[in-house]
C-alpha atoms as a PDB file:
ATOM      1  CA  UNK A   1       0.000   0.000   0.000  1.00  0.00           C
ATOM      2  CA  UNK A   2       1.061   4.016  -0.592  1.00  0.00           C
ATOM      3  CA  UNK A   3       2.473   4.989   2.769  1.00  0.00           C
ATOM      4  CA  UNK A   4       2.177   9.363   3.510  1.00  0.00           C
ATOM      5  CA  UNK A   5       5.621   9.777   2.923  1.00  0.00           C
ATOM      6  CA  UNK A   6       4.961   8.705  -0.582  1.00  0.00           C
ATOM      7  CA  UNK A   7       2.084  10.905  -1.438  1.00  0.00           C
ATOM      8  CA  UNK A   8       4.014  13.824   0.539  1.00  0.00           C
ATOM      9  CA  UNK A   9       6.765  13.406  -1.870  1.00  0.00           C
ATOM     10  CA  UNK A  10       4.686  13.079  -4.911  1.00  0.00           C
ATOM     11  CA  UNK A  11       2.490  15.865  -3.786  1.00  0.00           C
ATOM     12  CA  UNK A  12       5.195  17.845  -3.691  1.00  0.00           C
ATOM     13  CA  UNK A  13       6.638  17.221  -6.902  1.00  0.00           C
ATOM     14  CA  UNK A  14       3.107  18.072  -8.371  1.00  0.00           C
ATOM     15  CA  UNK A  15       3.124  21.203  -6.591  1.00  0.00           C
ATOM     16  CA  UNK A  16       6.324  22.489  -7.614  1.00  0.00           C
ATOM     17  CA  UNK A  17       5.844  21.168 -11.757  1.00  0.00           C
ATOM     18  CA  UNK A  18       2.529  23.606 -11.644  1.00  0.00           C
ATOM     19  CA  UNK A  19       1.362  26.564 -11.518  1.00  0.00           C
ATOM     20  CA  UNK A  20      -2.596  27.175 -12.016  1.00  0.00           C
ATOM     21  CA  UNK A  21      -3.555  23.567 -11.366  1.00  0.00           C
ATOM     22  CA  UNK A  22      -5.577  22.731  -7.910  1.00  0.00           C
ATOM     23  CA  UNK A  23      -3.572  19.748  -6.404  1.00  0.00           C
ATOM     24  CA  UNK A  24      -4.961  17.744  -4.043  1.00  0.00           C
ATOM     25  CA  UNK A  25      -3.566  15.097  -2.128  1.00  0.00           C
ATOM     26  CA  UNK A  26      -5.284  12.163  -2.069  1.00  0.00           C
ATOM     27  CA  UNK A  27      -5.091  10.117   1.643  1.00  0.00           C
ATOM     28  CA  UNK A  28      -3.990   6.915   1.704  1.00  0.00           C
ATOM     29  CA  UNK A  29      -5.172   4.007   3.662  1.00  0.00           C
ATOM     30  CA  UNK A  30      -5.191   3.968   7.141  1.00  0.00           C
ATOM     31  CA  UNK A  31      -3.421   7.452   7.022  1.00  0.00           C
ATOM     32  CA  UNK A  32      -6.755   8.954   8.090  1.00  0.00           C
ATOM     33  CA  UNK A  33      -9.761   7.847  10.731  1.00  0.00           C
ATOM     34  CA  UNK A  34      -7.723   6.209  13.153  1.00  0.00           C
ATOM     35  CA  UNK A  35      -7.368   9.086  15.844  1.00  0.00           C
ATOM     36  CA  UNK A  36      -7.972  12.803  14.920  1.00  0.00           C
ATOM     37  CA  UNK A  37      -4.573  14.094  15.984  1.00  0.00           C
ATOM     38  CA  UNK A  38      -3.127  11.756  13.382  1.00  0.00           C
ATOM     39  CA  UNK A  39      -5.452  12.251  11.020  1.00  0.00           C
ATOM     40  CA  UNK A  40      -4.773  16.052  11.421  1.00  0.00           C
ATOM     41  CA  UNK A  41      -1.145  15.787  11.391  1.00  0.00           C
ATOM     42  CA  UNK A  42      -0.967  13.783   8.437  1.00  0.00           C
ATOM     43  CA  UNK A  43      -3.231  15.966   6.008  1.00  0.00           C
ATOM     44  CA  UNK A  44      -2.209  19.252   7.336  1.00  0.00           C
ATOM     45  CA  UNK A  45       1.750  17.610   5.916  1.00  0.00           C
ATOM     46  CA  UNK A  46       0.276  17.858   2.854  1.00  0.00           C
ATOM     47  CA  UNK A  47      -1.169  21.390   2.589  1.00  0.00           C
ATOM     48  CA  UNK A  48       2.146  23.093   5.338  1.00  0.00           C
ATOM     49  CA  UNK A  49       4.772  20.585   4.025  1.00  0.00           C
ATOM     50  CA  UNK A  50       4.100  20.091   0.345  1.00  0.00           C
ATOM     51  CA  UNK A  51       2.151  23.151  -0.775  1.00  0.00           C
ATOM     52  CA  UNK A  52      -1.264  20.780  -1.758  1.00  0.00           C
ATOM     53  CA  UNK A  53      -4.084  23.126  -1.688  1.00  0.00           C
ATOM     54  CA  UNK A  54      -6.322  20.243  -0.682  1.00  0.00           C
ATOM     55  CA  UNK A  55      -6.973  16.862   0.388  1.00  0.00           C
ATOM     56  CA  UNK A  56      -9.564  13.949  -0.807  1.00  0.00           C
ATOM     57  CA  UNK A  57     -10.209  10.921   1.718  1.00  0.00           C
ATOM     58  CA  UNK A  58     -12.553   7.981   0.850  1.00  0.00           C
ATOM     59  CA  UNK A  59     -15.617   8.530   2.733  1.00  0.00           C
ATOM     60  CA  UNK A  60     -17.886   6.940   4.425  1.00  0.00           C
ATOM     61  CA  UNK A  61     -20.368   7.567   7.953  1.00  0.00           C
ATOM     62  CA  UNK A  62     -16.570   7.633  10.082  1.00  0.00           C
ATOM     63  CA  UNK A  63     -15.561  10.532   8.018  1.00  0.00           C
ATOM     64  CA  UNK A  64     -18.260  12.477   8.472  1.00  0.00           C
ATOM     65  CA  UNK A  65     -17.262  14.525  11.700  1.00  0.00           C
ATOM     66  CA  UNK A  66     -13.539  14.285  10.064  1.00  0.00           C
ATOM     67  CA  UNK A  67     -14.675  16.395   7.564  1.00  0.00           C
ATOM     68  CA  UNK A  68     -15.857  19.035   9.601  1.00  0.00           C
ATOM     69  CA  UNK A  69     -12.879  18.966  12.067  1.00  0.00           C
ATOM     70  CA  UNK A  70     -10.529  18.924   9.253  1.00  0.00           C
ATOM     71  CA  UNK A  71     -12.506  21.829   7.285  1.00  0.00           C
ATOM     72  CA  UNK A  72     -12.539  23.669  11.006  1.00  0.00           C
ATOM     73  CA  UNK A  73      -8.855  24.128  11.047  1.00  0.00           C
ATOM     74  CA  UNK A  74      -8.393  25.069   7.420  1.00  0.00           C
ATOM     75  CA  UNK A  75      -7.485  21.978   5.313  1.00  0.00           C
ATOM     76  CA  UNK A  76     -10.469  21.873   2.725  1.00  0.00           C
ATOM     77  CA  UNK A  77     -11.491  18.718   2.218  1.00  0.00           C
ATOM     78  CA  UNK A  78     -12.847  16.649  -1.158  1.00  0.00           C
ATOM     79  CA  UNK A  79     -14.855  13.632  -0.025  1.00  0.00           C
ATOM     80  CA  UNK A  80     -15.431  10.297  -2.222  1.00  0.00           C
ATOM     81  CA  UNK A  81     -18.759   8.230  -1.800  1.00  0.00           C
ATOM     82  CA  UNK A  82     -19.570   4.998  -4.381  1.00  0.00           C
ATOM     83  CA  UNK A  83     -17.071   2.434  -5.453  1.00  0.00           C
ATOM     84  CA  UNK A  84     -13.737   3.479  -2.622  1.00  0.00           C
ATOM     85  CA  UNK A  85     -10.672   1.333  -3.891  1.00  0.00           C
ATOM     86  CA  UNK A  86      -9.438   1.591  -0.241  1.00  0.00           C
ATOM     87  CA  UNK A  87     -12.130  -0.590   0.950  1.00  0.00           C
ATOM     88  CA  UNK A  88     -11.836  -3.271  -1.741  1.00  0.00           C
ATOM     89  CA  UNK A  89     -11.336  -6.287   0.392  1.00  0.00           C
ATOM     90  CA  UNK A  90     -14.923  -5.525   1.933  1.00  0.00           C
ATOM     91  CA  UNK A  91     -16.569  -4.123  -1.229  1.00  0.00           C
ATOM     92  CA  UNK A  92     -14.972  -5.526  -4.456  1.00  0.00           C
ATOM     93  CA  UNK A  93     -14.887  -3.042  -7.415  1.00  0.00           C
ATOM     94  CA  UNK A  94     -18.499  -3.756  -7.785  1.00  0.00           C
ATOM     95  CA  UNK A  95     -20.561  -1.022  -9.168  1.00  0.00           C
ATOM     96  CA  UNK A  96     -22.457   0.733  -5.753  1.00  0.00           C
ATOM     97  CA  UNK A  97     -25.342   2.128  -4.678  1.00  0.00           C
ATOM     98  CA  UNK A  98     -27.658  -0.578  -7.000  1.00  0.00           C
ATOM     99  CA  UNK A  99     -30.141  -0.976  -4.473  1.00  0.00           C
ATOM    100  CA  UNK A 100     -32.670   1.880  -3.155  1.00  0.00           C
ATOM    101  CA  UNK A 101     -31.181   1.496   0.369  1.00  0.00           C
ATOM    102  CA  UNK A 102     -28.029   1.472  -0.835  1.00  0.00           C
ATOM    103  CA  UNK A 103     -28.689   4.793  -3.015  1.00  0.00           C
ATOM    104  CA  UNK A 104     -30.115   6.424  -0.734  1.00  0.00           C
ATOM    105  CA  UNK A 105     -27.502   5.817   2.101  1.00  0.00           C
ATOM    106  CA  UNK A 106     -24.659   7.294  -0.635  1.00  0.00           C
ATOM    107  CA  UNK A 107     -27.164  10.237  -0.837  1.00  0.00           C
ATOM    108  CA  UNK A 108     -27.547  10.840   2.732  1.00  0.00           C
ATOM    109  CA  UNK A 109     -23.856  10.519   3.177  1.00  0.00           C
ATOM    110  CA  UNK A 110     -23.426  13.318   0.595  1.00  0.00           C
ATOM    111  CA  UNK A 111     -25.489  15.821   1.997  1.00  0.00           C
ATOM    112  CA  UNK A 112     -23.753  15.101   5.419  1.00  0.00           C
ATOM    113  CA  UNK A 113     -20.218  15.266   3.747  1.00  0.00           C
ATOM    114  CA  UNK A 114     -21.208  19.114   2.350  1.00  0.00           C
ATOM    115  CA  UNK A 115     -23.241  19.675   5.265  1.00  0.00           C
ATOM    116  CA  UNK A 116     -19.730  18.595   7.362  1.00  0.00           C
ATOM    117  CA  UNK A 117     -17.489  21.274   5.075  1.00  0.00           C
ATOM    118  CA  UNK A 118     -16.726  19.393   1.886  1.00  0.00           C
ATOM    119  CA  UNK A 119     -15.778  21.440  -1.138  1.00  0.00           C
ATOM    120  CA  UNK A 120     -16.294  18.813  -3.803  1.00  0.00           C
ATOM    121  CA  UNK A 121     -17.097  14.961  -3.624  1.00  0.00           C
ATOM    122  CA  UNK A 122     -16.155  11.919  -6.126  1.00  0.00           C
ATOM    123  CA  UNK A 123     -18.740   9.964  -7.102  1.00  0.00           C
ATOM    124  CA  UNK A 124     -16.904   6.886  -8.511  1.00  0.00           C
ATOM    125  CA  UNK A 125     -18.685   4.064 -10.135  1.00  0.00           C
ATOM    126  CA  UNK A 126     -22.884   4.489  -9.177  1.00  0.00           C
ATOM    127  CA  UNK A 127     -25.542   4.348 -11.157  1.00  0.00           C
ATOM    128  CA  UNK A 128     -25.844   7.396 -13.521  1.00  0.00           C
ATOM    129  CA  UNK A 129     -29.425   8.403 -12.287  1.00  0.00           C
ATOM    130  CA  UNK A 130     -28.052   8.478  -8.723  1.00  0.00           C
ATOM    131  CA  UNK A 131     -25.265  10.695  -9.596  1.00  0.00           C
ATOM    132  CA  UNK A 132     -27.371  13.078 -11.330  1.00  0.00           C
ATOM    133  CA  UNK A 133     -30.065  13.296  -8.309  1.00  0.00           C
ATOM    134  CA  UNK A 134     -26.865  14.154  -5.965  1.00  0.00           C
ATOM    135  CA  UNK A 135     -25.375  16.603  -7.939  1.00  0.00           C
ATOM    136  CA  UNK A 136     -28.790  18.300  -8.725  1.00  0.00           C
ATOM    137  CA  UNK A 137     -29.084  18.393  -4.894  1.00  0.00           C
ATOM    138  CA  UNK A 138     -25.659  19.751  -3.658  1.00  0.00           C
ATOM    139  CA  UNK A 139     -24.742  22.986  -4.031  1.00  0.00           C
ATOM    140  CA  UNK A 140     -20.862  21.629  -3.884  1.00  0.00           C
ATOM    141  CA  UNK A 141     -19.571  20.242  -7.146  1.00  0.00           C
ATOM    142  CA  UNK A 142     -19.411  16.484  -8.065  1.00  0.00           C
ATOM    143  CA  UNK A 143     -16.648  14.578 -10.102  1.00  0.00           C
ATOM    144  CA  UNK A 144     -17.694  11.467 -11.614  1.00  0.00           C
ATOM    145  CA  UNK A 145     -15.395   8.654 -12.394  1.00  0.00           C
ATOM    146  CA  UNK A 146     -18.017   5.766 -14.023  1.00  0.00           C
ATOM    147  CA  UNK A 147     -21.044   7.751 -12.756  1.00  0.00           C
ATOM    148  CA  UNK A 148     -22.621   9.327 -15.821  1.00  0.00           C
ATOM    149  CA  UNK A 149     -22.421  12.340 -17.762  1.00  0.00           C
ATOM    150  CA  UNK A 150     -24.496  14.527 -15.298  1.00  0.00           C
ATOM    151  CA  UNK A 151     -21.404  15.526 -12.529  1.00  0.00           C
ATOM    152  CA  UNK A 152     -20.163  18.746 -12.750  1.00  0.00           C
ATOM    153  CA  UNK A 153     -17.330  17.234 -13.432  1.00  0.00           C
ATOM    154  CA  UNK A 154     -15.051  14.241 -15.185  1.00  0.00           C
ATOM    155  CA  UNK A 155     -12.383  12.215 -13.909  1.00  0.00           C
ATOM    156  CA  UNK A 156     -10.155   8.990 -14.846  1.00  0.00           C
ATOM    157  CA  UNK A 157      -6.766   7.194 -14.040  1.00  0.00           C
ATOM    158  CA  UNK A 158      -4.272   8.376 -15.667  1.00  0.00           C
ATOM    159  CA  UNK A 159      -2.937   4.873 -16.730  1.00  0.00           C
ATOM    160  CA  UNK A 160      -6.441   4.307 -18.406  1.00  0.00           C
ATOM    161  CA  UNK A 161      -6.768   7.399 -20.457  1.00  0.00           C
ATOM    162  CA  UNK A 162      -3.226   6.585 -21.535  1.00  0.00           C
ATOM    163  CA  UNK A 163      -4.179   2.625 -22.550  1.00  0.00           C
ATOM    164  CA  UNK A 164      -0.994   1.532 -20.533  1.00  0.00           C
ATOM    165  CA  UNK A 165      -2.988  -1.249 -18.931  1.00  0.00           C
ATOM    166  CA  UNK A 166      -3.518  -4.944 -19.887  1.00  0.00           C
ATOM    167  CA  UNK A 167      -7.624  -4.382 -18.405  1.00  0.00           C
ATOM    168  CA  UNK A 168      -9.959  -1.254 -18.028  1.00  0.00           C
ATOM    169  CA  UNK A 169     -12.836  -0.884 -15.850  1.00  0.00           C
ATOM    170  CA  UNK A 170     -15.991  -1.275 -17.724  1.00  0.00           C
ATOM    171  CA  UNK A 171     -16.546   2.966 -17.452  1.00  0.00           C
ATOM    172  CA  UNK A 172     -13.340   3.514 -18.768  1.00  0.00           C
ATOM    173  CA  UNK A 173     -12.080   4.349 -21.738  1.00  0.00           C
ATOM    174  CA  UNK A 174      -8.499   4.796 -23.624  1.00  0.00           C
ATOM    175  CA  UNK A 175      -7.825   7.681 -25.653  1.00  0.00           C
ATOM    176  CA  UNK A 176      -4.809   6.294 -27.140  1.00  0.00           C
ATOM    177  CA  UNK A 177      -2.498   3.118 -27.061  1.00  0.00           C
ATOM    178  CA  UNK A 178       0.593   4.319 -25.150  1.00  0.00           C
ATOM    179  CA  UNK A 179       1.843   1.155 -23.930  1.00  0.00           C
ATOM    180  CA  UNK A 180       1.643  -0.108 -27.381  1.00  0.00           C
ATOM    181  CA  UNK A 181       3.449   2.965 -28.672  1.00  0.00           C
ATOM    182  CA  UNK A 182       6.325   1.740 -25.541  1.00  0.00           C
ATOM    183  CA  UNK A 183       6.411  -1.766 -26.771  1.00  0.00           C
ATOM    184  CA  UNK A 184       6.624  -0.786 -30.089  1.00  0.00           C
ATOM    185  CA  UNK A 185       9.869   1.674 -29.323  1.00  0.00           C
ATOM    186  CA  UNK A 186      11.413  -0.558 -26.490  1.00  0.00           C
ATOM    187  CA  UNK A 187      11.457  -3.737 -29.089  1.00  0.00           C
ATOM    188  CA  UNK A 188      12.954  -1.474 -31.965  1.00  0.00           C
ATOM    189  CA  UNK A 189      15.988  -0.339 -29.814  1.00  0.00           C
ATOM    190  CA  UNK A 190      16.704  -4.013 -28.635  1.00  0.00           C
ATOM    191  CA  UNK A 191      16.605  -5.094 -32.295  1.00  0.00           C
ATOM    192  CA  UNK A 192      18.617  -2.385 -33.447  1.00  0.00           C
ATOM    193  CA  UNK A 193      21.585  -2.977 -30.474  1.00  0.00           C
ATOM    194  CA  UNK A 194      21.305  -6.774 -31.228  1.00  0.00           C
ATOM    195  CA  UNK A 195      21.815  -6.588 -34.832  1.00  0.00           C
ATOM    196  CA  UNK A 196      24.579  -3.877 -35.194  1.00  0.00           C
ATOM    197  CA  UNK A 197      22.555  -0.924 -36.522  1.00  0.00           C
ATOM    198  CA  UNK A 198      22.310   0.888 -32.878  1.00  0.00           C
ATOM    199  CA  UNK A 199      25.065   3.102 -32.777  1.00  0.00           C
ATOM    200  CA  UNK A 200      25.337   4.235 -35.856  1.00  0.00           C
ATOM    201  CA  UNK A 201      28.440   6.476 -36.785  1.00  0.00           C
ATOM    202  CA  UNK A 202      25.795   9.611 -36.800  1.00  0.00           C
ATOM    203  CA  UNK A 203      25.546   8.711 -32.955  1.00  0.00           C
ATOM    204  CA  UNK A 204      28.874   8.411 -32.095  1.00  0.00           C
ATOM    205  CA  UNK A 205      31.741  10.953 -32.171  1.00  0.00           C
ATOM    206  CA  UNK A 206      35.428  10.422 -32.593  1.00  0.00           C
ATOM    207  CA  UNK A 207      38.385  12.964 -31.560  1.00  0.00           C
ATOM    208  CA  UNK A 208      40.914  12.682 -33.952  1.00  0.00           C
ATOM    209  CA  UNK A 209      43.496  14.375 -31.169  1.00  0.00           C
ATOM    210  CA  UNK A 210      43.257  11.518 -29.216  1.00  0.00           C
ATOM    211  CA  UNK A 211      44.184   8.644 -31.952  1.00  0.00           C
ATOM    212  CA  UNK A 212      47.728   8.419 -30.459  1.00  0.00           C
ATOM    213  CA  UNK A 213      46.645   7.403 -27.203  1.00  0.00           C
ATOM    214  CA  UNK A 214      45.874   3.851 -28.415  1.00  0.00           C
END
């Protein structure tokens, strides 16, 4: 699993690469909910340490009074209701909120999560319908990662967009074939070394002055 100290230093990175972007920090597992002064002390690192202007936990009923306490001292806070990779060993990657209980407990949680001090919250793999019905009745904005066209916003891994992965989720999509274009230009240089043709003499150089030495 992604320990702080690795999103701190990515964070970081991100932060000093941009300029006009909003980088947020997203909390890894276990990194948040287990006592508040950890909780605190670990997302305020990312917003005094590494310059994030934000962080995003996976939510849920036990983040609910997090939210507030962490929007109370200043560390804005993006929550994430639906399908919460974090919790996979007790959810799956199912598709959520099927059922109207179900539904209607990720709706609930949303209004609490805005009501708590969230700025924005993820909606990741719900039913469209239900996505549209929560963002219709926040007044925060929603980002939807395989939960319809109706958030206020869009969102996808990086590594899916790209196509460098052997399997996309079903709400995915890839915009272009990068880890073919990889395979493609990894296997060319190995055939090129093996067979003599990489270097060529354009690549190399050769100082006459120093012919004598040898």
């Amino acid at each position: 699993p992604v320990t702080v100290e690795e999103v701190a230093s990515r964070t970081g990175a991100v932060v000093r690469a941009t300029d006009e972007p909003l980088v947020i920090a997203d909390m890894p597992f276990l990194s948040f909910g287990v006592d508040e002064a950890g909780s605190l002390r670990n997302a305020g690192r990312m917003l005094k340490e590494e310059g994030a202007h934000a962080v995003k936990i996976e939510s849920g009923s036990h983040t609910v009074g997090l939210t507030e306490r962490l929007a109370d001292v200043g560390i804005p806070v993006m929550a994430h209701l639906g399908l919460t990779p974090q919790k996979v060993n007790q959810l799956g990657y199912g598709r959520q909120g099927t059922s109207r209980e179900a539904a209607s407990e990720i709706a609930r949680l949303a209004r609490e999560h805005e009501d708590a001090g969230a700025f924005a919250l993820v909606l990741e793999h719900v039913p469209a319908n239900l996505a549209a019905a929560i963002t219709d009745d926040l007044s925060i904005p929603t980002i939807g990662i395989g939960a319809g066209p109706d958030c206020d916003g869009q969102v996808l891994v990086a590594n899916d967009v790209l196509g460098l992965g052997d399997r996309q989720p079903p709400f995915a999509e890839a915009f272009g074939d990068v880890r073919g274009e990889m395979e493609t230009a990894v296997s060319g240089y190995v055939e090129a070394v093996e067979e003599g043709e990489f270097p060529a003499e354009e690549h190399s150089h050769v100082e006459s002055d120093l012919d004598d030495l040898y």
